[in-house]
C-alpha atoms as a PDB file:
ATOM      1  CA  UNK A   1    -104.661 -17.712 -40.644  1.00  0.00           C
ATOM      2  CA  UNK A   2    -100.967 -17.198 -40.536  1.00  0.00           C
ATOM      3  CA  UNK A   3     -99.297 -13.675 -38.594  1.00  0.00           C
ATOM      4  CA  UNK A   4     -97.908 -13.375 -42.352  1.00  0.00           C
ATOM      5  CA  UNK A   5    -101.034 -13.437 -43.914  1.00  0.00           C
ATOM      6  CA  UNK A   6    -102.815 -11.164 -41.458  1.00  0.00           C
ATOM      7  CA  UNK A   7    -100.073  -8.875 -42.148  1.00  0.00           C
ATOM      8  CA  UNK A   8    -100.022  -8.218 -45.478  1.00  0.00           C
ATOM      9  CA  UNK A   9    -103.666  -7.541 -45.865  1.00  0.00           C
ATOM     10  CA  UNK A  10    -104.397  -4.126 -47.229  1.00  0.00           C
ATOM     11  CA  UNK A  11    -106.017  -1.710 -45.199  1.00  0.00           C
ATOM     12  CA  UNK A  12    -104.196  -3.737 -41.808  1.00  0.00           C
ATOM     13  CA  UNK A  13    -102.720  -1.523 -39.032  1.00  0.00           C
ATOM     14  CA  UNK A  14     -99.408  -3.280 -39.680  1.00  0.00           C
ATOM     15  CA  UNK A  15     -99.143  -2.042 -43.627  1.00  0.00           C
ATOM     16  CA  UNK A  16     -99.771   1.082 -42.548  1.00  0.00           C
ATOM     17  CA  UNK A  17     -96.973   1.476 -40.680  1.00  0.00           C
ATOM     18  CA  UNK A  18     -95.107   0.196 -42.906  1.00  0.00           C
ATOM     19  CA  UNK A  19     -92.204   2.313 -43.516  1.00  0.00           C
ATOM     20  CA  UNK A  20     -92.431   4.474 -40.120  1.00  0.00           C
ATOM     21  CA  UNK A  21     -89.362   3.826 -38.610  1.00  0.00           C
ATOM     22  CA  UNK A  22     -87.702   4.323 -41.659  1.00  0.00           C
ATOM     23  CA  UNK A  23     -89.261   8.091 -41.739  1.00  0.00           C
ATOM     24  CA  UNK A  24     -88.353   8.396 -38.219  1.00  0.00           C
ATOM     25  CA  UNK A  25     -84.734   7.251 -38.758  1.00  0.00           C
ATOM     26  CA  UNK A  26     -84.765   9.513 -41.815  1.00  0.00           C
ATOM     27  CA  UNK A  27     -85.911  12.751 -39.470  1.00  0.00           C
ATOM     28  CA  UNK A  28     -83.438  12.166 -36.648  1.00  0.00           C
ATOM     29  CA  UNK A  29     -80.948  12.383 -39.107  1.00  0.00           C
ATOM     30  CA  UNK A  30     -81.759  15.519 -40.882  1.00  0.00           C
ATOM     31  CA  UNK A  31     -81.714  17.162 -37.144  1.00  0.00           C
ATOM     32  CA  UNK A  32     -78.307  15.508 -36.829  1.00  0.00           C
ATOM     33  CA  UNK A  33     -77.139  17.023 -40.378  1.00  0.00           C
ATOM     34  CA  UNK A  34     -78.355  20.118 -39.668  1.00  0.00           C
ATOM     35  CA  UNK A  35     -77.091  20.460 -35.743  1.00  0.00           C
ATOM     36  CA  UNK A  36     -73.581  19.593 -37.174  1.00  0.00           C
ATOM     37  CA  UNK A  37     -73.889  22.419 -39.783  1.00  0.00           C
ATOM     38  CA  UNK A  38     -74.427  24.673 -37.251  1.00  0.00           C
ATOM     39  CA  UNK A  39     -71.709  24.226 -35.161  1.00  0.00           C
ATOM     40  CA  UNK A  40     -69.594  24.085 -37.542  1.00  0.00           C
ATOM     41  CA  UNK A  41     -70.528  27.381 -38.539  1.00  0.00           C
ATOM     42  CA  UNK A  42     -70.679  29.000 -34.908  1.00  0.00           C
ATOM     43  CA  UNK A  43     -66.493  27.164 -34.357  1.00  0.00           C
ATOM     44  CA  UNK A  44     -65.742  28.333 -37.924  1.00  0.00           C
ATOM     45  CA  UNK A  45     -67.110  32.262 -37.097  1.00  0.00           C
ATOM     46  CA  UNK A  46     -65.209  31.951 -33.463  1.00  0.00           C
ATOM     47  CA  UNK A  47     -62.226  31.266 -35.110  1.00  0.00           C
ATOM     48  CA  UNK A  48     -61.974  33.892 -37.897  1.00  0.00           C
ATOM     49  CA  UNK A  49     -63.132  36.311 -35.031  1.00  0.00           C
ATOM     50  CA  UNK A  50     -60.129  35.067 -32.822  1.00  0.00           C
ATOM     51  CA  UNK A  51     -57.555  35.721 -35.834  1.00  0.00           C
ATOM     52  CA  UNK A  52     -58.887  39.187 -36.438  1.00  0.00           C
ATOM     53  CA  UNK A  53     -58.576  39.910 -32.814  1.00  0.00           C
ATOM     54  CA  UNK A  54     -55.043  38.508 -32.718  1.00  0.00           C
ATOM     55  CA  UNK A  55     -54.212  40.492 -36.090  1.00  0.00           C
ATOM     56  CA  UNK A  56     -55.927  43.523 -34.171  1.00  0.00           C
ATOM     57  CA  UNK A  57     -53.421  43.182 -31.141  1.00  0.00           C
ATOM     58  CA  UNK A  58     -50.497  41.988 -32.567  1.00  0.00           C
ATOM     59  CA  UNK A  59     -50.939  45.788 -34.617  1.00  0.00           C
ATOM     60  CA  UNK A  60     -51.501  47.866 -31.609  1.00  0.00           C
ATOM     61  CA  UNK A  61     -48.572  46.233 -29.767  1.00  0.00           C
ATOM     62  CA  UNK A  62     -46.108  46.926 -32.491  1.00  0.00           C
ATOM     63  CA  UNK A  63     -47.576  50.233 -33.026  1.00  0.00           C
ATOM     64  CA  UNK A  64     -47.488  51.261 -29.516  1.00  0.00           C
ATOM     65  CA  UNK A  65     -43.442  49.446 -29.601  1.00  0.00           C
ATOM     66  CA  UNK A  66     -42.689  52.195 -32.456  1.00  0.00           C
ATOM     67  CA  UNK A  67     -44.343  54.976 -30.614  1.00  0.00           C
ATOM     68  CA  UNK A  68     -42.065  54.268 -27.580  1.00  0.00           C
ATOM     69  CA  UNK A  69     -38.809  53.770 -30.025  1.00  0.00           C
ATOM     70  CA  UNK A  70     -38.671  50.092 -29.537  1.00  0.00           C
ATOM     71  CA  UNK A  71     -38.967  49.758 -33.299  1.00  0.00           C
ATOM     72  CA  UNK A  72     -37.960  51.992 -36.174  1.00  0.00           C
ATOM     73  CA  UNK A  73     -40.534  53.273 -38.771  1.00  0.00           C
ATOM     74  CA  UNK A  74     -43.645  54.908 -38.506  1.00  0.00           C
ATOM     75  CA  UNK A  75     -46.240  53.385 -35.577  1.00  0.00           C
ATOM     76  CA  UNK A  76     -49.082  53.020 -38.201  1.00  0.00           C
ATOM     77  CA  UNK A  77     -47.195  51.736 -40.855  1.00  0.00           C
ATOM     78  CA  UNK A  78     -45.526  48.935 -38.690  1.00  0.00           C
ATOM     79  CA  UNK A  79     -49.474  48.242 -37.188  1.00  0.00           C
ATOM     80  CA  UNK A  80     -50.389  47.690 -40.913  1.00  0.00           C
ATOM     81  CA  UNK A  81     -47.695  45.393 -41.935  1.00  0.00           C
ATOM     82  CA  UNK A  82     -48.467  43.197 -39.414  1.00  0.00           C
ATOM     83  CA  UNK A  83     -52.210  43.108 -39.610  1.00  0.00           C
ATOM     84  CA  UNK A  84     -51.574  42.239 -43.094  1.00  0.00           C
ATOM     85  CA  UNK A  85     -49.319  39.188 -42.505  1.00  0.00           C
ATOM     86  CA  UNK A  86     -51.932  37.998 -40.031  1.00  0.00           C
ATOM     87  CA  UNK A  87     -54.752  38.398 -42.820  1.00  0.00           C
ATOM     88  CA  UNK A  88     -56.605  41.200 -42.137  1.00  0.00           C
ATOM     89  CA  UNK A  89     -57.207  44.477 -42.839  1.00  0.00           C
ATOM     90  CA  UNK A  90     -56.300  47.285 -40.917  1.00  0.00           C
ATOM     91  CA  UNK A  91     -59.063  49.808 -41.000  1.00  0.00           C
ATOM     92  CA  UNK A  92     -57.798  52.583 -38.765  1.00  0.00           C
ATOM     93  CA  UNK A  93     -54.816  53.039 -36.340  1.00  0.00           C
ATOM     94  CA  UNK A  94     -54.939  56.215 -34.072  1.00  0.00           C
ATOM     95  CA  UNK A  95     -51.946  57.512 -32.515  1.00  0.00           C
ATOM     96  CA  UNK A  96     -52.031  59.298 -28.774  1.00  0.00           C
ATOM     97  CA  UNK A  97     -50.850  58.437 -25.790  1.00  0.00           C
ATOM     98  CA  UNK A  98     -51.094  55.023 -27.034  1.00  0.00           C
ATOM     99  CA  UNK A  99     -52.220  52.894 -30.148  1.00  0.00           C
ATOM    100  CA  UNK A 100     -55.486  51.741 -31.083  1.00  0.00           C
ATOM    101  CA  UNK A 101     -55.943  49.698 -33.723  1.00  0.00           C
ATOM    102  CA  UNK A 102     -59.247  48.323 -35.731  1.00  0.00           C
ATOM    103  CA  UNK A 103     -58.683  45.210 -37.797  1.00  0.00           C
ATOM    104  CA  UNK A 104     -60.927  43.544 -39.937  1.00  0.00           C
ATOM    105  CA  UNK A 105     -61.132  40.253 -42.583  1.00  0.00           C
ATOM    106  CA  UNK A 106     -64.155  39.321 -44.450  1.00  0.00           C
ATOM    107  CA  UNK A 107     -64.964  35.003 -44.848  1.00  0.00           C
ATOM    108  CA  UNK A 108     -67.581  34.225 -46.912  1.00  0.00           C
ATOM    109  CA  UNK A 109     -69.362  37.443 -46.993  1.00  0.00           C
ATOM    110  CA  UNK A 110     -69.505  38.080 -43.398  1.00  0.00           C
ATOM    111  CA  UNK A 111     -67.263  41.376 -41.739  1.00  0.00           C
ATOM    112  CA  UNK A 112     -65.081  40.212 -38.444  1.00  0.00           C
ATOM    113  CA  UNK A 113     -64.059  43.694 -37.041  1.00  0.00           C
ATOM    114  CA  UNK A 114     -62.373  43.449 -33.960  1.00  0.00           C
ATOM    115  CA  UNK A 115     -60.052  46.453 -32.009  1.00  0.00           C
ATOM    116  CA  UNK A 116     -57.376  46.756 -30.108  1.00  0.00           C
ATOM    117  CA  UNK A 117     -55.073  48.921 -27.796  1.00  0.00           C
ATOM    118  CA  UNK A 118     -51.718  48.733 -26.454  1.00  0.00           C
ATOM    119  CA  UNK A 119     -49.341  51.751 -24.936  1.00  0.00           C
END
């Protein structure tokens, strides 16, 4: 009998594997779809989280600037302008012996809340 015949015989070892690295292939895959969505995600949240900490600073150092009369306006005001034009929110600003700032932007659902101080 021929190595074709032999394998084509139903209930052979070879028919039943039929297919199996084809499963296999399809698996490793999958992992490799779902490893890429993942870091995508975890570079996607690190760089929201570096924007809001930039918007965050950028606030308290212009708000600590008008504190020391490097800039004209009110310290908080100037802090929120540019927290705004780096596209976040500013969520408080405190005024003492220097300025702290809180800044915060929301992607898909998900709060990035980061602080800052300067002075």
């Amino acid at each position: 009998m021929s190595p074709r015949a032999s394998a084509s015989v139903p209930g052979d070892r070879a028919s039943a594997e039929c297919g199996a690295a084809s499963a296999a292939a399809l698996g490793v895959v999958a992992v490799a779809v779902a490893l890429t969505a993942i870091i995508l995600g975890a570079a996607t949240a690190l760089q929201h989280s570096g924007a809001v900490a930039r918007a965050a600073d950028l606030g308290a150092l212009v708000a600590a600037d008008t504190l020391f009369g490097h800039h004209g306006g009110e310290p908080c005001a100037n802090a929120r302008i540019v927290v705004e034009s780096n596209g976040a929110e500013l969520i408080s600003c405190t005024i003492g012996h220097d300025a702290r700032v809180v800044a915060r932007r929301q992607i898909l659902g998900i709060p990035f809340t980061r602080s800052a101080r300067a002075g």
